[in-house]
Protein backbone atom coordinates (compact mmCIF):
# COMPACT_ATOMS: atom_id res chain seq x y z
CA UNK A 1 20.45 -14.49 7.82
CA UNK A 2 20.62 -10.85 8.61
CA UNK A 3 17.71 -9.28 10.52
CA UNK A 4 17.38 -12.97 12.15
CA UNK A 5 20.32 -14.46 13.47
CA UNK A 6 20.83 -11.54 15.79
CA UNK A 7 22.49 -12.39 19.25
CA UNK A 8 18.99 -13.05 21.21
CA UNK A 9 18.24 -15.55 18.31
CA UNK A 10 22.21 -17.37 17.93
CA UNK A 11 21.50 -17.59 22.32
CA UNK A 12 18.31 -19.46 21.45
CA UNK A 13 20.08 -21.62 19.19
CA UNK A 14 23.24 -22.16 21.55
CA UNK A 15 21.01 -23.70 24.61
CA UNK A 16 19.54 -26.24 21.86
CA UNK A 17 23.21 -27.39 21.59
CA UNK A 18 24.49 -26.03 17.83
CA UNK A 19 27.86 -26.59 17.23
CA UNK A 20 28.80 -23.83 14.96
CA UNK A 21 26.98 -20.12 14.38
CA UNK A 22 27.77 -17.12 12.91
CA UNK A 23 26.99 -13.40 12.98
CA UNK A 24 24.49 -11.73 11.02
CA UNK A 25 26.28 -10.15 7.42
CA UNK A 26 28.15 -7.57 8.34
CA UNK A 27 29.47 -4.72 6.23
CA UNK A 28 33.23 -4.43 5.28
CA UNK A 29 32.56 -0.52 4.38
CA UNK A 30 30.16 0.18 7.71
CA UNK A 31 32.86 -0.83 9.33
CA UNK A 32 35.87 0.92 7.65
CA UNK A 33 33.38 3.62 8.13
CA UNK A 34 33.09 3.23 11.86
CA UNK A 35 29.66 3.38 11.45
CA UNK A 36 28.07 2.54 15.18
CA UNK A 37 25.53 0.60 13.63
CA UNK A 38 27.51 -1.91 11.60
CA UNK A 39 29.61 -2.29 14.81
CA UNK A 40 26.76 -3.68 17.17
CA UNK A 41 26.27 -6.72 14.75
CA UNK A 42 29.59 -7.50 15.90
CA UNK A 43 28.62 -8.06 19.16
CA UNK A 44 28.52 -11.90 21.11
CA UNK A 45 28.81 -13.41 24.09
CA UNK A 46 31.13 -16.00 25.26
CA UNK A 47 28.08 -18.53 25.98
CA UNK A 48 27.88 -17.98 22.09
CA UNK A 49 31.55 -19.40 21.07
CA UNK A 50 32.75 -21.37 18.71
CA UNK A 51 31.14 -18.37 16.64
CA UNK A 52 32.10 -16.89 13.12
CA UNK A 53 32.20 -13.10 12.58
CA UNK A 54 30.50 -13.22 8.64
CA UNK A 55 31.38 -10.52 6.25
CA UNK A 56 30.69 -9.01 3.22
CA UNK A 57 32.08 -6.20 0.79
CA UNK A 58 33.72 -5.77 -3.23
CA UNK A 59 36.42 -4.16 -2.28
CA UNK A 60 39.73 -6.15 -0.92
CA UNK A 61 41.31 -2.62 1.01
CA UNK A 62 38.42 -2.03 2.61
CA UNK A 63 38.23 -6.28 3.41
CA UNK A 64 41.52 -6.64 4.56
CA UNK A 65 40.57 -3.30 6.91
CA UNK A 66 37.32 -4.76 8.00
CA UNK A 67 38.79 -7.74 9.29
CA UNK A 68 41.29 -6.17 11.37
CA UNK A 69 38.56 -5.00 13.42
CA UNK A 70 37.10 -7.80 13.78
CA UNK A 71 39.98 -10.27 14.59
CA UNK A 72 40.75 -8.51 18.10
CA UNK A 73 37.13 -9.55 19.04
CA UNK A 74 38.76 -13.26 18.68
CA UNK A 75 35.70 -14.96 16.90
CA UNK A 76 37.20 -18.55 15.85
CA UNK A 77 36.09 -17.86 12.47
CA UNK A 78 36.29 -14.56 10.27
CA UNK A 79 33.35 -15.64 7.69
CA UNK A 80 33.27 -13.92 3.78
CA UNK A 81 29.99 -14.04 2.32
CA UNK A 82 30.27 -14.81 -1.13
CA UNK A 83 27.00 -16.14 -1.61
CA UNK A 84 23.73 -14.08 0.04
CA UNK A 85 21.68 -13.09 -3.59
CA UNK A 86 19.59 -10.16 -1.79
CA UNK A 87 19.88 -6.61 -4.26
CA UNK A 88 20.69 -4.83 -1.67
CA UNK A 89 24.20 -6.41 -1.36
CA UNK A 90 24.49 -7.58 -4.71
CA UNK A 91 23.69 -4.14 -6.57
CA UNK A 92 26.45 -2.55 -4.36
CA UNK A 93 28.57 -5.41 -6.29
CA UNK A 94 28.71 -7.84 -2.80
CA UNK A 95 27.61 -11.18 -1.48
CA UNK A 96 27.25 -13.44 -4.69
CA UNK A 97 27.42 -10.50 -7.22
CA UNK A 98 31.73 -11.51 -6.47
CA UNK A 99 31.20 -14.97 -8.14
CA UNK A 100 30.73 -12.84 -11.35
CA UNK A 101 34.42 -11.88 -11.35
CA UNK A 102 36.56 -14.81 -9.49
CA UNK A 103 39.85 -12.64 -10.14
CA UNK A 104 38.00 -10.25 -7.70
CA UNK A 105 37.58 -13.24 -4.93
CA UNK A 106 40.57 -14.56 -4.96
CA UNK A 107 42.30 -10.79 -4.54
CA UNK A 108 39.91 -10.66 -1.69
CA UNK A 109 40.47 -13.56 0.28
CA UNK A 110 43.99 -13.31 -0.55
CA UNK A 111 44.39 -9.85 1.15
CA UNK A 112 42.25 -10.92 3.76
CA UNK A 113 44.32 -14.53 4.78
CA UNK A 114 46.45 -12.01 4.64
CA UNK A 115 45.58 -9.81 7.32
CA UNK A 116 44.81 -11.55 10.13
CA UNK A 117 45.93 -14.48 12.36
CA UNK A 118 41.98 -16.00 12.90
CA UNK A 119 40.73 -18.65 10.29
CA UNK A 120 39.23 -17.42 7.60
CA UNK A 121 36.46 -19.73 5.56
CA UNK A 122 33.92 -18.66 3.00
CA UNK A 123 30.39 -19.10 1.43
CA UNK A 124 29.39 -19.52 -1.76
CA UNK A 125 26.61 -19.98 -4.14
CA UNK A 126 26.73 -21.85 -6.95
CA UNK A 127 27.23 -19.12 -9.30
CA UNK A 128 25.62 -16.11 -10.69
CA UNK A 129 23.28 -18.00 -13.21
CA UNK A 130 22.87 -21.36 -14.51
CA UNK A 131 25.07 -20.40 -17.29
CA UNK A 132 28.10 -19.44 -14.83
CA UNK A 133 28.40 -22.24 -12.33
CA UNK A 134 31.49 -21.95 -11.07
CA UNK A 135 31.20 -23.28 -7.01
CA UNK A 136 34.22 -26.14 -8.04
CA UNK A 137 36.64 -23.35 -9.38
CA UNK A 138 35.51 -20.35 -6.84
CA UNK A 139 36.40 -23.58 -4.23
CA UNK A 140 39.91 -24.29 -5.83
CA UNK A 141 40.55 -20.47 -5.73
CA UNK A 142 39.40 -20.15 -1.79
CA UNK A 143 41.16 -22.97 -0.59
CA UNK A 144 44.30 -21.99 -2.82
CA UNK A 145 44.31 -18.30 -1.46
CA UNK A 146 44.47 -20.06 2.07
CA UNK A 147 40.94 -20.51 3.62
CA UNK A 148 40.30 -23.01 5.84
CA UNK A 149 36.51 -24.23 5.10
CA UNK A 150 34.20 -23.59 2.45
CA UNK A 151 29.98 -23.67 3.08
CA UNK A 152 28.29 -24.49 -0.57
CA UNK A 153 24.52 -23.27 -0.81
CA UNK A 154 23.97 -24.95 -4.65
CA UNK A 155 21.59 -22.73 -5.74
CA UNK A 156 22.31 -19.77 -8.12
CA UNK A 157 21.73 -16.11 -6.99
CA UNK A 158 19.06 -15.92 -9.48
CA UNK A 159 17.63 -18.85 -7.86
CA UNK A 160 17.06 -16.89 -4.90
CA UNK A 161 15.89 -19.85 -2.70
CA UNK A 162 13.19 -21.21 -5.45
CA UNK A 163 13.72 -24.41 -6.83
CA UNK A 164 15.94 -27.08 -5.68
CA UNK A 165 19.17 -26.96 -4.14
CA UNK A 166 21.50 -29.50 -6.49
CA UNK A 167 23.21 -31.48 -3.78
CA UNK A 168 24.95 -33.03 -7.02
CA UNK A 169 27.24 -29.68 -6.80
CA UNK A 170 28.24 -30.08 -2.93
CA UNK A 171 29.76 -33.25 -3.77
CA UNK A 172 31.65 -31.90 -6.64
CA UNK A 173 33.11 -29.51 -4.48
CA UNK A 174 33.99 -32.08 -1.90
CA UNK A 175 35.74 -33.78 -4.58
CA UNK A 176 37.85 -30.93 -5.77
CA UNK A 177 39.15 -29.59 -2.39
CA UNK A 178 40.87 -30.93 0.73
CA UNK A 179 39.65 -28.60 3.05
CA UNK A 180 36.55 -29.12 4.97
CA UNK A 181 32.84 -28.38 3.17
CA UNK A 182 29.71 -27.55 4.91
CA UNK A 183 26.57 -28.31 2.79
CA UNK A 184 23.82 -25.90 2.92
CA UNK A 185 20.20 -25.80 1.11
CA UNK A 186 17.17 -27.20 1.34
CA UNK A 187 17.82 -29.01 4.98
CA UNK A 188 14.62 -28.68 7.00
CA UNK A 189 14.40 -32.12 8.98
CA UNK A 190 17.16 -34.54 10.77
CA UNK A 191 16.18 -36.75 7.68
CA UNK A 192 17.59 -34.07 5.39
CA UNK A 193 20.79 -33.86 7.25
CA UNK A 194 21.76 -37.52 7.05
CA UNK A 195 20.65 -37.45 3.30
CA UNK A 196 22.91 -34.54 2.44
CA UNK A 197 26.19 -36.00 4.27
CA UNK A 198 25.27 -39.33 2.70
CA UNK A 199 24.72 -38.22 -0.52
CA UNK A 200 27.67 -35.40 -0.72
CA UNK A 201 30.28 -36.46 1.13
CA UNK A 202 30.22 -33.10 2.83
CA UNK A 203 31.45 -32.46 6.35
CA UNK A 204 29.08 -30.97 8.38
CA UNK A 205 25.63 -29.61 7.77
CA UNK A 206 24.85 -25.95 7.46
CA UNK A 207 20.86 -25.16 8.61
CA UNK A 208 19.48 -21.55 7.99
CA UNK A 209 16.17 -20.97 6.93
CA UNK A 210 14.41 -24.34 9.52
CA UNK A 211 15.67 -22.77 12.10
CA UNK A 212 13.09 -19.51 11.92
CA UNK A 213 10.88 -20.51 14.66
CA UNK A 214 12.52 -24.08 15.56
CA UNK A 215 15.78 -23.04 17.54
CA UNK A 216 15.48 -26.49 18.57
CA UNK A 217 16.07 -28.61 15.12
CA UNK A 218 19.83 -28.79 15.47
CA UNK A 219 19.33 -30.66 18.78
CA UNK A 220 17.21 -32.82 16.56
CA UNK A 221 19.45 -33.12 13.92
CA UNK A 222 22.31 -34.05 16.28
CA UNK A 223 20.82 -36.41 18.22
CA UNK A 224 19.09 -38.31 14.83
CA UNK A 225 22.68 -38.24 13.73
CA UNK A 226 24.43 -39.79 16.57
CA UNK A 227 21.90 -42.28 17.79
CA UNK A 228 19.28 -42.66 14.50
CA UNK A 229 16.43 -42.33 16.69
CA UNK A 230 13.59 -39.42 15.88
CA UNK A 231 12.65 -37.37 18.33
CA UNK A 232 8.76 -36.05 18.50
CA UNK A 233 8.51 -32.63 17.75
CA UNK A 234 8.09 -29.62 20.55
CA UNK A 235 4.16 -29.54 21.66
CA UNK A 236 2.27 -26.28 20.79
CA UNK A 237 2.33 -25.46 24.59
CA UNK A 238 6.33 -26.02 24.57
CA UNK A 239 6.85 -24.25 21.18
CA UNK A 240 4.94 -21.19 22.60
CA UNK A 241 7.62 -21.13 25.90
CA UNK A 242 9.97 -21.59 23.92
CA UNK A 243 8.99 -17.95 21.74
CA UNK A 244 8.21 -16.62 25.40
CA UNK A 245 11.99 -17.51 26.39
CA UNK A 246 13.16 -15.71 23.26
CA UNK A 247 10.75 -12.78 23.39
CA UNK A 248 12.46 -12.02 27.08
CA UNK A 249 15.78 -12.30 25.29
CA UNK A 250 15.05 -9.74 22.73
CA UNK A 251 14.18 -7.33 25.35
CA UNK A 252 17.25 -7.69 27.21
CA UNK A 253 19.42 -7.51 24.62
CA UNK A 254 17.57 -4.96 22.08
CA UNK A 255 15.46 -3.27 24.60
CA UNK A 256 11.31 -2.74 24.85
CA UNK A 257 10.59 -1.37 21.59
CA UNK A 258 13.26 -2.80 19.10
CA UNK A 259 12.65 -5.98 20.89
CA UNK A 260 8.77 -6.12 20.26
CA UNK A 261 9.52 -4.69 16.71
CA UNK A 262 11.62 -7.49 15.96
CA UNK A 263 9.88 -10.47 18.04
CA UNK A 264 6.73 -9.94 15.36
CA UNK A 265 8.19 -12.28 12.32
CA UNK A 266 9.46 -14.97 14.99
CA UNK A 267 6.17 -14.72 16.77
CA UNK A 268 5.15 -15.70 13.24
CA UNK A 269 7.26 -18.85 12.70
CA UNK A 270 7.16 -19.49 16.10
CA UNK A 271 3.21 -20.10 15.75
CA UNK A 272 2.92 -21.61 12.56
CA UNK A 273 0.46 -24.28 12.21
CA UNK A 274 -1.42 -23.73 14.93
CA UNK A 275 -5.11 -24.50 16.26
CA UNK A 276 -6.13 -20.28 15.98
CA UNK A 277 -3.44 -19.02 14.91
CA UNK A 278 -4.81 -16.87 12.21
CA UNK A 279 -6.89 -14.72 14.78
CA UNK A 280 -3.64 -14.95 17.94
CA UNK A 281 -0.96 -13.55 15.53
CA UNK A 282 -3.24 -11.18 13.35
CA UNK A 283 -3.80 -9.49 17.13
CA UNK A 284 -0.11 -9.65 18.54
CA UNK A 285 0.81 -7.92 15.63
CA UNK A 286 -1.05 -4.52 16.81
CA UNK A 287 0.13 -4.71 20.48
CA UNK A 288 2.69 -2.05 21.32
CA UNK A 289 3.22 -3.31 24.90
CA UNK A 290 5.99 -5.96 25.67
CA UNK A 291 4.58 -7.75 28.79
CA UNK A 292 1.09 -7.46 27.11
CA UNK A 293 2.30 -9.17 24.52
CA UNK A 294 4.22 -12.11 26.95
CA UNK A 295 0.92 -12.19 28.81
CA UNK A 296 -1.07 -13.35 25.78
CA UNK A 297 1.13 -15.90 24.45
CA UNK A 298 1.29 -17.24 28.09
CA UNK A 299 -2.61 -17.97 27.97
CA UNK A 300 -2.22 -19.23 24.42
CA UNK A 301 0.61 -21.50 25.87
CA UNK A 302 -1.79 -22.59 28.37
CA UNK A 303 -4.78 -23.74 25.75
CA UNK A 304 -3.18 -26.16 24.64
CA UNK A 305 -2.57 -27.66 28.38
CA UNK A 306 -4.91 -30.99 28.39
């Protein structure tokens, strides 16, 4: 999710327990570029391993390029995006715009497989539009060309994320390849996850958009998983910590003003739902001062004490 999962937010994550992340998108032709920019998204710690390295571009030289930059960094995954449906990657002919032209992919992940020693798995939408769904044969093509795992998000890129995801689709693609498929859409609760690997066969669970503001669901997930028990929820005091642990995270690793720039939208998620809300976030939103800012989420942590 790029301009989320950045490496304060995958740490966050991590010390919930997740067992697989990856980068935010990162540009094929920033990086052929050597554009300084592009290059600090590529940027992890080892606390943050197993982690995939997920990229995007139209163009197989400059792919097969990208990922030789990338594969010294030794991620355990070198991730193509196939399937993110925002215009800015998909007017530049990118991200799920490729599943318009499958020749295209499979010359892409061809030359990349290609490339590089480090596993090399994929993501995909369903298709372009619900009169081009073509996740079963993009699979065939991916696994054929010599990728190792395939994540399915079933909804078309002119879906966007409206609607419903068709789980339906996940399975079909389970069916058709031998490789393993990670199911992704519409999986917001530990509930969800046991329903998806229930209901498509898949073999592990992809979470993205529950995870704004609960780094903590995966641990949830997990444990629901292994044991079938529920656990309660984070408090409003412990939720509020929790966005204080990540807010000092951002700073370290983005520094005082990019940090409190990008700290605002968690803030948000982070808050959701709660008693005042409204009036706290409308107000945090103004502050330009870091430790201001910690201070009054500390006192807001400490309303809720009983």
């Amino acid at each position: 999710m790029a301009g989320i999962t950045d490496q304060s937010f995958r740490c966050m994550v991590k010390g919930f327990g997740v067992s697989l992340m990856f980068s935010e998108l990162v540009s094929a032709e920033g990086l052929v570029r050597n554009s300084a920019k592009t290059k600090t998204l590529l940027v992890f710690s080892e606390k943050e391993r197993p982690i995939g390295i997920q990229v995007f571009g139209c163009r197989p030289d400059a792919m097969s390029e990208a990922v030789k930059i990338v594969a010294p960094l030794s991620p355990e995954l070198i991730d193509l995006n196939f399937g993110c449906p925002s215009k800015k990657v998909v007017n530049g002919g990118s991200g799920a715009a490729v599943l318009k032209d499958l020749k295209l992919m499979k010359t892409i992940v061809r030359s990349v497989v290609n490339a590089v020693d480090t596993p090399v798995s994929c993501k995909i939408r369903s298709g372009w539009d619900e009169s081009s769904v073509v996740a079963p044969e993009a699979a065939r093509i991916i696994e054929g060309e010599g990728a190792c795992m395939i994540t399915v998000h079933p909804r078309t890129r002119m879906q966007g994320f409206s609607g419903s995801a068709d789980w339906h689709l996940i399975r079909q693609v389970k069916a058709t390849v031998s490789i393993p498929v990670i199911g992704n859409g519409d999986v917001s609760s530990p509930r969800d996850a046991k329903r998806m690997l229930d209901t498509t066969g898949c073999d592990a669970v992809m979470v993205g958009r529950a995870v704004m503001g609960r780094p903590w669901i995966c641990s949830k997930i997990d444990h629901f998983l292994r044991t079938g028990e529920l656990l309660p929820d984070l408090s409003f005091e412990d939720r509020v910590r929790v966005c204080i642990q990540h807010y000092h995270l951002a700073l370290e690793k983005l520094g005082a003003s990019r940090g409190l720039r990008e700290m605002r939208k968690h803030i948000g998620w982070y808050l959701k739902g709660m008693p005042g809300v409204s009036r706290m976030r409308s107000h945090l939103m103004t502050v330009d001062d870091p430790q201001e800012v910690i201070h009054q989420l500390m006192d807001f942590a400490g309303s809720f004490i009983e």
